[in-house]
Protein backbone atom coordinates (compact mmCIF):
# COMPACT_ATOMS: atom_id res chain seq x y z
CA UNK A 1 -36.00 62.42 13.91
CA UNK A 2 -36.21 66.43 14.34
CA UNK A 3 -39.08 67.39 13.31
CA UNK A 4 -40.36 71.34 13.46
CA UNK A 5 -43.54 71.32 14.35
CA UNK A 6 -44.11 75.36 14.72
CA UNK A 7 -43.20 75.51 10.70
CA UNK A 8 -45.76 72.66 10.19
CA UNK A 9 -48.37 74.51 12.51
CA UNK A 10 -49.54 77.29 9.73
CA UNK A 11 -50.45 73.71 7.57
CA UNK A 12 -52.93 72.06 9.95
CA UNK A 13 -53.13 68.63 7.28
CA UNK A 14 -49.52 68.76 7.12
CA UNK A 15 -48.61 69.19 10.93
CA UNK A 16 -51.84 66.82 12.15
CA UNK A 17 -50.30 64.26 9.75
CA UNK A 18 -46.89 64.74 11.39
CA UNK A 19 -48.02 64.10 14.74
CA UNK A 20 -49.95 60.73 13.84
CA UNK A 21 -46.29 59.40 11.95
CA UNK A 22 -44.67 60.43 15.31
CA UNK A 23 -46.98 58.90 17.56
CA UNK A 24 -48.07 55.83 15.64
CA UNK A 25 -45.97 52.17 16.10
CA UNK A 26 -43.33 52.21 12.98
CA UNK A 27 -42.45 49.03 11.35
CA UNK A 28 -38.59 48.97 10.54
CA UNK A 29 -37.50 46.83 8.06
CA UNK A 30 -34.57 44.59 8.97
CA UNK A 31 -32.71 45.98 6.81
CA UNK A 32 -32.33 48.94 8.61
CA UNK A 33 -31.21 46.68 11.13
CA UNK A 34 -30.81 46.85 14.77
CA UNK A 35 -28.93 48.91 15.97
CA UNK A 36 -28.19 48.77 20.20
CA UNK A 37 -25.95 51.34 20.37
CA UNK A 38 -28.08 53.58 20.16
CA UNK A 39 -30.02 52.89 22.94
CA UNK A 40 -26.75 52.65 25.81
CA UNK A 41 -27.93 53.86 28.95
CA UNK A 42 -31.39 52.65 28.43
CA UNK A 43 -33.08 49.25 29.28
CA UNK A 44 -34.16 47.03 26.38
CA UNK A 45 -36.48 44.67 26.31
CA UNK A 46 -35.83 42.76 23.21
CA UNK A 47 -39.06 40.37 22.06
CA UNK A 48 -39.14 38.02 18.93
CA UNK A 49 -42.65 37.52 18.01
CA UNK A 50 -45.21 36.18 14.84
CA UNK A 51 -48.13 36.18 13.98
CA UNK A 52 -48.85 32.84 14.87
CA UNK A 53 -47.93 32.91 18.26
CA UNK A 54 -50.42 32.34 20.35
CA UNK A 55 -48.60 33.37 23.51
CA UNK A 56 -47.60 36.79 21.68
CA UNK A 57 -51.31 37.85 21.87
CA UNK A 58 -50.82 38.10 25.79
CA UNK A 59 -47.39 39.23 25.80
CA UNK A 60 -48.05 42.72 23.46
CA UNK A 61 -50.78 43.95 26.15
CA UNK A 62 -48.44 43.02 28.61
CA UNK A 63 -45.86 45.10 26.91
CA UNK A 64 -47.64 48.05 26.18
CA UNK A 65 -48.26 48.20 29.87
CA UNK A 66 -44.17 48.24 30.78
CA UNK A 67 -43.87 50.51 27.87
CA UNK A 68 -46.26 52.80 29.44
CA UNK A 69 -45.24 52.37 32.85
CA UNK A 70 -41.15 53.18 32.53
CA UNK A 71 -40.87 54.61 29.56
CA UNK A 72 -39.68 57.04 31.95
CA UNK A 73 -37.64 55.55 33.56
CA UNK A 74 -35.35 54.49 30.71
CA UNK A 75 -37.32 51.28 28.90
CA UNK A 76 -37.61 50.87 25.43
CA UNK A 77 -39.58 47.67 24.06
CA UNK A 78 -38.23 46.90 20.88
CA UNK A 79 -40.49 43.96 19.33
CA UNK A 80 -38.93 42.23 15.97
CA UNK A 81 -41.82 40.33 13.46
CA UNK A 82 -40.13 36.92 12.40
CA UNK A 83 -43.32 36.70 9.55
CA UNK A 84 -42.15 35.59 5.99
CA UNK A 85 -46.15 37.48 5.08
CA UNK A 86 -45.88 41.32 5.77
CA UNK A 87 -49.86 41.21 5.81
CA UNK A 88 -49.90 38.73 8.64
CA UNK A 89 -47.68 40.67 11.03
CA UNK A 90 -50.11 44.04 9.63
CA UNK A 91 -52.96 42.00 10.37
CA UNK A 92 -51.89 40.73 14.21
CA UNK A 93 -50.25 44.56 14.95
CA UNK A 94 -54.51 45.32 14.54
CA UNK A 95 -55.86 42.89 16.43
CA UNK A 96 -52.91 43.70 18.77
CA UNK A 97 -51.48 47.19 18.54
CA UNK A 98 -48.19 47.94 19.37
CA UNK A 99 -46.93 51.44 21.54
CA UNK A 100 -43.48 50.14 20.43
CA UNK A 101 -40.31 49.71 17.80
CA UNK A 102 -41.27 47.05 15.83
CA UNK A 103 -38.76 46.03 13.86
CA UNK A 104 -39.65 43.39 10.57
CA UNK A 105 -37.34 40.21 10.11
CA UNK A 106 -38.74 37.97 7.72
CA UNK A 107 -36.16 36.16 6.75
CA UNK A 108 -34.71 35.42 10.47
CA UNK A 109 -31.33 37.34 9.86
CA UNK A 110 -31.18 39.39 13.50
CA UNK A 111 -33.25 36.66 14.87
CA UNK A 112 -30.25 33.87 13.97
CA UNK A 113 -27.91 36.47 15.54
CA UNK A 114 -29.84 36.15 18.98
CA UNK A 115 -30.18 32.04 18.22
CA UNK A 116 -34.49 32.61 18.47
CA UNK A 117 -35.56 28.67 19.14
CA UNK A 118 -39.12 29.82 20.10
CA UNK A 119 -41.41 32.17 20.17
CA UNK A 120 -41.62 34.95 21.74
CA UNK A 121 -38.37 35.01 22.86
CA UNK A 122 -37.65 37.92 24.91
CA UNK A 123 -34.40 39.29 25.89
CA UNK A 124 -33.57 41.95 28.25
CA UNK A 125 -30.41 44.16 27.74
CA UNK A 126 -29.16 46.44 30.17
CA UNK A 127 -28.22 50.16 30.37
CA UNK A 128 -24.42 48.95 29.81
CA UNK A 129 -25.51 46.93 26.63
CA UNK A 130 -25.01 43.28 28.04
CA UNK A 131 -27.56 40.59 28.29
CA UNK A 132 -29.32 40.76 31.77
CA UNK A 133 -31.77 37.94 31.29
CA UNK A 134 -33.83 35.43 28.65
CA UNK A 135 -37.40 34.08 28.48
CA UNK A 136 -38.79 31.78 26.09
CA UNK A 137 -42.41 31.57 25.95
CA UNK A 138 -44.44 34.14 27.88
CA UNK A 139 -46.67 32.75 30.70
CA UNK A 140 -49.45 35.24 32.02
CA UNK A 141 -48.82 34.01 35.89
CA UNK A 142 -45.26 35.01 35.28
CA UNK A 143 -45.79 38.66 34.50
CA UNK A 144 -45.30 39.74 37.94
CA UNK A 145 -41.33 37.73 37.55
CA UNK A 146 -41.17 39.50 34.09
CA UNK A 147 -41.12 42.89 35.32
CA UNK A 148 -39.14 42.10 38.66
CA UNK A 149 -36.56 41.75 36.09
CA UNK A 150 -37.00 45.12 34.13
CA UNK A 151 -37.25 47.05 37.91
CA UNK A 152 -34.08 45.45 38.99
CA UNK A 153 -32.46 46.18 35.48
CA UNK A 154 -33.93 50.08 35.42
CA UNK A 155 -32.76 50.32 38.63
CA UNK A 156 -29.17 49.67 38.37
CA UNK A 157 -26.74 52.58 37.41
CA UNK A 158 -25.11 49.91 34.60
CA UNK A 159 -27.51 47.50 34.10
């Protein structure tokens, strides 16, 4: 999204309201589906997550953290809700706030695509669009294995 921010500048409520929508974590309704073409050339990290998930209260910190660290470099975390409740994934995304794409699934449609059997499931996707590696579960003494994988992925020309 294009947005001009000098026009916005001579209306400061206008163009201070612009910058939070930009900056904030935007909740996509499935609907508007996912879409991976559009980030080729780029690194995904695809995570399936709820509410309820007691491992995805460790794994968003631990996200934010790769999102912050190679963002750069060509990652983009892309987190999809599996919640039925909109309030419950609202109410986890503030215990737990999100500095990526999260994407809302509720009734499991790009989930079933990806055959989620647990949660999180997390899927990374390489630069060339094909499926580099799977986790189910997230484990905090694996973190260091996690993000061997996105290095190795954002550091091939392909993926």
């Amino acid at each position: 999204m294009f947005v001009d921010l000098t026009r916005l500048a001579r209306r400061p409520a206008v163009l201070i309201a612009a910058i939070l929508l930009l900056t904030c974590t935007v909740a996509v309704p499935a609907k508007d589906a996912l879409d991976l073409s559009q980030y080729r050339g780029k690194v995904v990290l695809l995570d399936f997550w709820a509410s309820w998930c007691v491992p995805c209260r460790r794994s968003f910190p631990w996200m934010n953290e790769m999102q912050d660290r190679y963002a750069g470099s060509g990652l983009v975390i892309i987190a999809v809700n599996m919640d039925a409740e909109a309030g419950a994934a609202t109410a986890f995304l503030d215990a737990y706030p999100a500095n990526f794409k999260i994407i809302n699934d509720p009734d499991g449609d790009i989930a079933r695509s990806y055959d989620v059997i647990a949660m999180p499931s997390s899927y990374v996707i390489g630069r060339d669009g094909n499926l580099l590696d799977t986790h189910l579960g997230f484990k905090v003494k694996k973190q260091g294995e996690y993000e061997s994988v996105l290095l190795t992925a954002l550091a091939s020309e392909t993926g």
